[in-house]
PDB file of N, CA and C in Angstrom:
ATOM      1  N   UNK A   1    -174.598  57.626 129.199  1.00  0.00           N
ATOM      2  CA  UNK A   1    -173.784  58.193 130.251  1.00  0.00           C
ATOM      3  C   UNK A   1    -172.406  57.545 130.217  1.00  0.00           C
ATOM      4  N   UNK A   2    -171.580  58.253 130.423  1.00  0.00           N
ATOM      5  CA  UNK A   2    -170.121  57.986 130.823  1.00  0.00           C
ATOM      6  C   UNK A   2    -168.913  58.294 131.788  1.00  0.00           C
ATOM      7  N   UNK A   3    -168.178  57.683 132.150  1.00  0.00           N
ATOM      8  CA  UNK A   3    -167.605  58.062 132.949  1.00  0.00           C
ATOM      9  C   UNK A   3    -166.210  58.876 132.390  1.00  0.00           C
ATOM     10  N   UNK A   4    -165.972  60.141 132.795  1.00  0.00           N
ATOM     11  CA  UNK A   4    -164.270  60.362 132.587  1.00  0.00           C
ATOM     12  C   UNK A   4    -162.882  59.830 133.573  1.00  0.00           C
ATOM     13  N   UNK A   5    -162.465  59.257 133.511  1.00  0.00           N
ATOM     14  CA  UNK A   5    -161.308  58.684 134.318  1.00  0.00           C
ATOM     15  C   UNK A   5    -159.535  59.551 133.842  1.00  0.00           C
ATOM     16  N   UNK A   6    -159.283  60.233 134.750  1.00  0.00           N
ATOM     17  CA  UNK A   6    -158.379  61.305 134.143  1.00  0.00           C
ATOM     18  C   UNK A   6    -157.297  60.303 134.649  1.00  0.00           C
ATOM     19  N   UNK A   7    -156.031  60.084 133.410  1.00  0.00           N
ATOM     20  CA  UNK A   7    -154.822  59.264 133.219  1.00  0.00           C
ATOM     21  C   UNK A   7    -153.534  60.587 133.499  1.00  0.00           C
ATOM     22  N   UNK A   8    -153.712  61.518 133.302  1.00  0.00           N
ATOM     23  CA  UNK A   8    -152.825  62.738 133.047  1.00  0.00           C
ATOM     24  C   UNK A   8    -153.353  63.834 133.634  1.00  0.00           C
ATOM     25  N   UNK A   9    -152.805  64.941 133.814  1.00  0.00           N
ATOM     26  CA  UNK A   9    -153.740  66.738 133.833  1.00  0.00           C
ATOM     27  C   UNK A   9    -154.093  66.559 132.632  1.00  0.00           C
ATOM     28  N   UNK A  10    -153.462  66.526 131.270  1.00  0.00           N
ATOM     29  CA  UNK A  10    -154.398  66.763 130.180  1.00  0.00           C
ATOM     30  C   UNK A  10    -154.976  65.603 129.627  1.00  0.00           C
ATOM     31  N   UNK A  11    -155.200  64.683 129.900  1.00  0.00           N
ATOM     32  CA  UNK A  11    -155.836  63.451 128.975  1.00  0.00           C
ATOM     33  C   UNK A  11    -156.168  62.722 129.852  1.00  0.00           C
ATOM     34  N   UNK A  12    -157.300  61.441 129.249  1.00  0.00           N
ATOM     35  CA  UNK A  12    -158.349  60.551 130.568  1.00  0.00           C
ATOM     36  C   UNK A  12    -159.057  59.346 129.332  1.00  0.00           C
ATOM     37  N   UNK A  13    -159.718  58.745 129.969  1.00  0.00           N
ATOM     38  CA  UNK A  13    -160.224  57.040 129.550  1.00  0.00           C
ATOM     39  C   UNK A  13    -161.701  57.833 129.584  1.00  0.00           C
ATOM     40  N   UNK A  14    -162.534  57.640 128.644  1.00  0.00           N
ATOM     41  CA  UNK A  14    -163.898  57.522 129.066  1.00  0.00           C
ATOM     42  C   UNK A  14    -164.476  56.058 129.211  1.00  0.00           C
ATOM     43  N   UNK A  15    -165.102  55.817 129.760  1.00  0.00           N
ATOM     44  CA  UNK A  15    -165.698  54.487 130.062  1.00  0.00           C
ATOM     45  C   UNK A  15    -167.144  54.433 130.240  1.00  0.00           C
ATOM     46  N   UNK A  16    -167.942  53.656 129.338  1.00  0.00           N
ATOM     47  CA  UNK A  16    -169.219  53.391 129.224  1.00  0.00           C
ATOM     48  C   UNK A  16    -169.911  52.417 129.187  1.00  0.00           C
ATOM     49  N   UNK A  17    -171.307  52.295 129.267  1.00  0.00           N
ATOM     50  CA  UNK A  17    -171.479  50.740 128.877  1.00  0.00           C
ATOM     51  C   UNK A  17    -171.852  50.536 127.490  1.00  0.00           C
ATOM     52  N   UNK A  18    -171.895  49.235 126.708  1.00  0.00           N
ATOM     53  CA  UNK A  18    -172.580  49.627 125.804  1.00  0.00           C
ATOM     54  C   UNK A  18    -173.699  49.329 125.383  1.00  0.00           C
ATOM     55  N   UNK A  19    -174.919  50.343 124.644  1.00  0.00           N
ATOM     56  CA  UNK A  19    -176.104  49.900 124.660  1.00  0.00           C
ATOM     57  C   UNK A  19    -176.754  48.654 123.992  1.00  0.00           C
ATOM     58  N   UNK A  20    -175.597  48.131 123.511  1.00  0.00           N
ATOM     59  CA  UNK A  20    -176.258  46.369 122.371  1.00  0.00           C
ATOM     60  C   UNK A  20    -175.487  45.468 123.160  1.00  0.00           C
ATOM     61  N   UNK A  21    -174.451  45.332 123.646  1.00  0.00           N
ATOM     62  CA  UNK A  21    -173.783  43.793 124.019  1.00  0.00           C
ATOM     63  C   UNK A  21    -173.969  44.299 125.653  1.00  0.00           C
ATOM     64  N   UNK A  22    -173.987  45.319 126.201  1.00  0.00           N
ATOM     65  CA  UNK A  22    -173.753  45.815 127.931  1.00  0.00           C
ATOM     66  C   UNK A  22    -172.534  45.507 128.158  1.00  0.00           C
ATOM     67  N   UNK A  23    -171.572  45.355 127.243  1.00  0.00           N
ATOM     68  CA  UNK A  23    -170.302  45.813 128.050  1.00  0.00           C
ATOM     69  C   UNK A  23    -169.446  46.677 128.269  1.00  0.00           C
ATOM     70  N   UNK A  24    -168.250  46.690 129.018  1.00  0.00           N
ATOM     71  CA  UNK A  24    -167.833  48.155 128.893  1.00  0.00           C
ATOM     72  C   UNK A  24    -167.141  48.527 127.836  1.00  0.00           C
ATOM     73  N   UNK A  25    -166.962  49.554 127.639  1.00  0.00           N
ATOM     74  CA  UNK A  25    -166.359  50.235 126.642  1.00  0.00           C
ATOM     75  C   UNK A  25    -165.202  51.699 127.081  1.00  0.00           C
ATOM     76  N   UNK A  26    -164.148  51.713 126.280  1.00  0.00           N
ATOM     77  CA  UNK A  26    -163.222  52.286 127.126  1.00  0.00           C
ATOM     78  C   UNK A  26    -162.424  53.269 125.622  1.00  0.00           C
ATOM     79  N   UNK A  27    -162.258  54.502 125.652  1.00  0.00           N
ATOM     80  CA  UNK A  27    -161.753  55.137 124.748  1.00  0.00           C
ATOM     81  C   UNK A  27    -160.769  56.489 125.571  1.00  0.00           C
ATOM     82  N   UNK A  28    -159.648  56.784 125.064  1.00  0.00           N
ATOM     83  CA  UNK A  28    -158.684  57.629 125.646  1.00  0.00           C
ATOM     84  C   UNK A  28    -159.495  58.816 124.694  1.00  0.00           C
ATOM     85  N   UNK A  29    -158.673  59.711 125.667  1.00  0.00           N
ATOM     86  CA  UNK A  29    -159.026  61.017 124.713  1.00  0.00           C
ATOM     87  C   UNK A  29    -158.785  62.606 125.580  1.00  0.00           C
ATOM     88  N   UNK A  30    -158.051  63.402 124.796  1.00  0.00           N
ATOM     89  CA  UNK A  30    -157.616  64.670 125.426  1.00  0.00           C
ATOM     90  C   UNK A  30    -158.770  65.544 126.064  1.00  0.00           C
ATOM     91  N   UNK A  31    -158.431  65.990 127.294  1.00  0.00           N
ATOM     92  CA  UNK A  31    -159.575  67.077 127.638  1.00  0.00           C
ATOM     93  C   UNK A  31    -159.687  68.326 127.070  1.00  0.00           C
ATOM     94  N   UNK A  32    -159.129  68.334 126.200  1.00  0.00           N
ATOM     95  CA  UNK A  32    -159.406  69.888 125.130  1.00  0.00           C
ATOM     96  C   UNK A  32    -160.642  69.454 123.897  1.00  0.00           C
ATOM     97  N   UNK A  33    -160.275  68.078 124.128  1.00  0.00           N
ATOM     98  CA  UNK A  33    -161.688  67.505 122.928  1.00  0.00           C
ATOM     99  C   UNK A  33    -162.649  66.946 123.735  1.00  0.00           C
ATOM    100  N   UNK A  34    -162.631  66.922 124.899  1.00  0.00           N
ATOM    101  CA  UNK A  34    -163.567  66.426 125.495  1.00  0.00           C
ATOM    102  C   UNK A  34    -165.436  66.867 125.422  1.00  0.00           C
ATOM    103  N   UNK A  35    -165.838  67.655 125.005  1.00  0.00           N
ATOM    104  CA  UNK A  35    -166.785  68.398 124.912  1.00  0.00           C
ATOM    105  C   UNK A  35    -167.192  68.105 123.522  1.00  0.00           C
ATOM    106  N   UNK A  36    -166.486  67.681 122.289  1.00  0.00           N
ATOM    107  CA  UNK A  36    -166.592  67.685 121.051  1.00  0.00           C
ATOM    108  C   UNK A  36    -166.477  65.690 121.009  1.00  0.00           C
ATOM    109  N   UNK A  37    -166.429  64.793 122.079  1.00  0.00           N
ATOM    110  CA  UNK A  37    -166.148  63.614 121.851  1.00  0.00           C
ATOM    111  C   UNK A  37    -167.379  63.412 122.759  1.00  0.00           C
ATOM    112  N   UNK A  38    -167.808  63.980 123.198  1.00  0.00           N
ATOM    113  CA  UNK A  38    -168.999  63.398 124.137  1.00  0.00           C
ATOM    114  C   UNK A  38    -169.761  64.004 123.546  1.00  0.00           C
ATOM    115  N   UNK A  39    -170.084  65.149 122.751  1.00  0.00           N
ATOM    116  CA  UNK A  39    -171.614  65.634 122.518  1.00  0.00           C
ATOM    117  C   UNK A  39    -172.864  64.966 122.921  1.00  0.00           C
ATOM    118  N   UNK A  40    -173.481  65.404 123.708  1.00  0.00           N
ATOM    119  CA  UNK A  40    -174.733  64.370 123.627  1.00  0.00           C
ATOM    120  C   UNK A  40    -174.861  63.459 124.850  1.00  0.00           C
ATOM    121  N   UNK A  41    -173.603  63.090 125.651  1.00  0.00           N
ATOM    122  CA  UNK A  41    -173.963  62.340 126.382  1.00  0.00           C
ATOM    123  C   UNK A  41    -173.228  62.748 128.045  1.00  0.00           C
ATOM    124  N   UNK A  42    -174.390  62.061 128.913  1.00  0.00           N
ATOM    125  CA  UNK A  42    -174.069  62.766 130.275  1.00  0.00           C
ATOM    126  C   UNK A  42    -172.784  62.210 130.273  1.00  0.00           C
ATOM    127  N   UNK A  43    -171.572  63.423 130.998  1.00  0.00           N
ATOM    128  CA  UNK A  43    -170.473  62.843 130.974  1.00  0.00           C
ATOM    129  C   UNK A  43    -170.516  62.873 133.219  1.00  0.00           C
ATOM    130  N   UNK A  44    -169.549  62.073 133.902  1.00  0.00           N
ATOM    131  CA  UNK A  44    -169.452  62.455 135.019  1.00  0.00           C
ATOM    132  C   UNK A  44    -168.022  61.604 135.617  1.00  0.00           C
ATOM    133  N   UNK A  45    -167.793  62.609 136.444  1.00  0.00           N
ATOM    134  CA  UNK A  45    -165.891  63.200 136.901  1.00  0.00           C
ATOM    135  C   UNK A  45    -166.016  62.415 138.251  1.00  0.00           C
ATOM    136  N   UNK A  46    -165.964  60.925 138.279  1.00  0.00           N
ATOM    137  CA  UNK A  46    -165.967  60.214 139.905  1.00  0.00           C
ATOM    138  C   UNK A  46    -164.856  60.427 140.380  1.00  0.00           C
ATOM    139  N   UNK A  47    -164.446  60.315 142.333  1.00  0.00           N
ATOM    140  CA  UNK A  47    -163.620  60.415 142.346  1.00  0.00           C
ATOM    141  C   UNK A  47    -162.407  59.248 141.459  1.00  0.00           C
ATOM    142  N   UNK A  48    -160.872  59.915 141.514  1.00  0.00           N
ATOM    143  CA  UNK A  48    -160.482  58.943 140.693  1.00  0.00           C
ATOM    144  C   UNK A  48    -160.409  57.795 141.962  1.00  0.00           C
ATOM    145  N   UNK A  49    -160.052  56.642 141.074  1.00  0.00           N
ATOM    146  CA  UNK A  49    -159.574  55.184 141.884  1.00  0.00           C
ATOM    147  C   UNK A  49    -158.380  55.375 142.635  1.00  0.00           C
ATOM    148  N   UNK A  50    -158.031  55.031 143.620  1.00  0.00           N
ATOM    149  CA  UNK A  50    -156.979  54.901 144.388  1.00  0.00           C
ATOM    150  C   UNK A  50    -156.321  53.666 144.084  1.00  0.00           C
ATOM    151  N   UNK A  51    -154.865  53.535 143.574  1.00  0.00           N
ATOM    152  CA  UNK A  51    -153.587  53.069 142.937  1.00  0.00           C
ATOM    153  C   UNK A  51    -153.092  52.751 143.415  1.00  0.00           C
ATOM    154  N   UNK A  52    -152.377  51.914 143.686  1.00  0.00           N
ATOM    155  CA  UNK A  52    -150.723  51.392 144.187  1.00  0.00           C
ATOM    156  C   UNK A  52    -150.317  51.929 143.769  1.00  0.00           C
ATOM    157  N   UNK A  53    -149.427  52.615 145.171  1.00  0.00           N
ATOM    158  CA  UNK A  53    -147.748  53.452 145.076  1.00  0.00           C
ATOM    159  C   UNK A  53    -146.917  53.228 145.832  1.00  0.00           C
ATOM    160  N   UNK A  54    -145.967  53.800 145.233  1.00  0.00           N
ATOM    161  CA  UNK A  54    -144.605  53.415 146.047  1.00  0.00           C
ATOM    162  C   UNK A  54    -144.992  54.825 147.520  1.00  0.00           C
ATOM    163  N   UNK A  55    -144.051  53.912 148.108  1.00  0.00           N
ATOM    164  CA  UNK A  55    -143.968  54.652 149.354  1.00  0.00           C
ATOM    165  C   UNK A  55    -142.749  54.637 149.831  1.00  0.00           C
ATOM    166  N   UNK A  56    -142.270  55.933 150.884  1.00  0.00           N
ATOM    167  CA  UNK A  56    -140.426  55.929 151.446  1.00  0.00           C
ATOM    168  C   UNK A  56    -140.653  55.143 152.951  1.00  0.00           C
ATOM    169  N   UNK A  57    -141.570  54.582 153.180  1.00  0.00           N
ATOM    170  CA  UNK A  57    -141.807  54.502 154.563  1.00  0.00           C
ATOM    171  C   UNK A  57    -141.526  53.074 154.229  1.00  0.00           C
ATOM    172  N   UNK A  58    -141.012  52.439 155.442  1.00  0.00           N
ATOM    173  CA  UNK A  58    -140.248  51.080 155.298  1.00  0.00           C
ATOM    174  C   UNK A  58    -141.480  49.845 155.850  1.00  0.00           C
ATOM    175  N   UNK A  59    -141.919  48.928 155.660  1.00  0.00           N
ATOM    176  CA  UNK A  59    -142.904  48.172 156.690  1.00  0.00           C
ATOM    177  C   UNK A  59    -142.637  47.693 157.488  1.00  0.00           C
ATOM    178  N   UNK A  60    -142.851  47.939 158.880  1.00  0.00           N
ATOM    179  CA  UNK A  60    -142.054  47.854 160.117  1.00  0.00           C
ATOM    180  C   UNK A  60    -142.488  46.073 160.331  1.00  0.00           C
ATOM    181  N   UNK A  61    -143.859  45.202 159.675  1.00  0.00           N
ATOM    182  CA  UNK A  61    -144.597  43.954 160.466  1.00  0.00           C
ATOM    183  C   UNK A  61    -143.751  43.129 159.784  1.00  0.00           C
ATOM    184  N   UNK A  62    -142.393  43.085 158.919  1.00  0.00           N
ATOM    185  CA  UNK A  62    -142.209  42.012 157.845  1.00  0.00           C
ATOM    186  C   UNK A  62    -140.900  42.024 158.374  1.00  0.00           C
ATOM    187  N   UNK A  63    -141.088  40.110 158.808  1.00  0.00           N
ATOM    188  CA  UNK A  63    -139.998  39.492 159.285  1.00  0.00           C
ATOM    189  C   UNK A  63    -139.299  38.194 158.233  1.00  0.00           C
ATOM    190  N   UNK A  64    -138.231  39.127 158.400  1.00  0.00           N
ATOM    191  CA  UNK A  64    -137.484  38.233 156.099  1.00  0.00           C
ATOM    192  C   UNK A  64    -136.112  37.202 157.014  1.00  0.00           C
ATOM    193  N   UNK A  65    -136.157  36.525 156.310  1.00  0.00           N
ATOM    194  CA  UNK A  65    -135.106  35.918 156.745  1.00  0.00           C
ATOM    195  C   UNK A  65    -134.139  34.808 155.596  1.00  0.00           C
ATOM    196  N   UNK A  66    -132.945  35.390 155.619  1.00  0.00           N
ATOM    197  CA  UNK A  66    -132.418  35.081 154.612  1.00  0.00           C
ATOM    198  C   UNK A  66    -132.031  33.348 153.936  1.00  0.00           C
ATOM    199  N   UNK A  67    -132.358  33.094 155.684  1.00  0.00           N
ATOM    200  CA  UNK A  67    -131.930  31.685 155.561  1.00  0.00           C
ATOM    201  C   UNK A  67    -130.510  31.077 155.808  1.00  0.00           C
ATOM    202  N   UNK A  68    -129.902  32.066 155.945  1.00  0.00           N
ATOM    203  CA  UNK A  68    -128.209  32.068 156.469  1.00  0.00           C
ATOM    204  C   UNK A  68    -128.074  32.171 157.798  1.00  0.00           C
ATOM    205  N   UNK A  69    -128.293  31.484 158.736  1.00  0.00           N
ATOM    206  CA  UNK A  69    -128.053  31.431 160.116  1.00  0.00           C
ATOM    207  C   UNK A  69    -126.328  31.468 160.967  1.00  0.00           C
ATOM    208  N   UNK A  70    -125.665  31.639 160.020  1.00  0.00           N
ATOM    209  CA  UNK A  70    -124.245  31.727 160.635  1.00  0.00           C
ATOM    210  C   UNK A  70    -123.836  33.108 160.703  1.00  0.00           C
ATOM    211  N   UNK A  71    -124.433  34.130 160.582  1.00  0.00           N
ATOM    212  CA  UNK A  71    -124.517  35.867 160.528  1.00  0.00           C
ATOM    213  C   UNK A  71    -125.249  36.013 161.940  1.00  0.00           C
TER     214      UNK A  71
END
């Protein structure tokens, strides 16, 4: 079994374990070959991971201070 992890609309990471050492294993690969790179094995579409992003919204709790007290 493997996981698809989509990087793009057209391309994604599969990620598996592996069956002799148990670790993971991680290979890119286009979703037009996807069907021809997995033959054989359960593939499954989790949601993706949630990322750090930028945001326009300012953080209102953060008090900065420059250290220049004569302003």
């Amino acid at each position: 079994m493997v996981d698809f992890l989509p990087d793009t609309p057209t391309s994604g990471t599969l990620r598996g374990m592996c069956p002799d050492c148990h670790r993971l294993m991680h290979r890119k690969v286009n979703r037009t070959s996807l069907d021809k790179v997995t033959a054989g094995l359960d593939v499954a579409f989790p949601n993706g991971e949630q990322r750090i992003s930028d945001t326009a919204d300012p953080l209102v709790n953060v008090h900065f201070e420059t250290g220049d007290k004569a302003r």
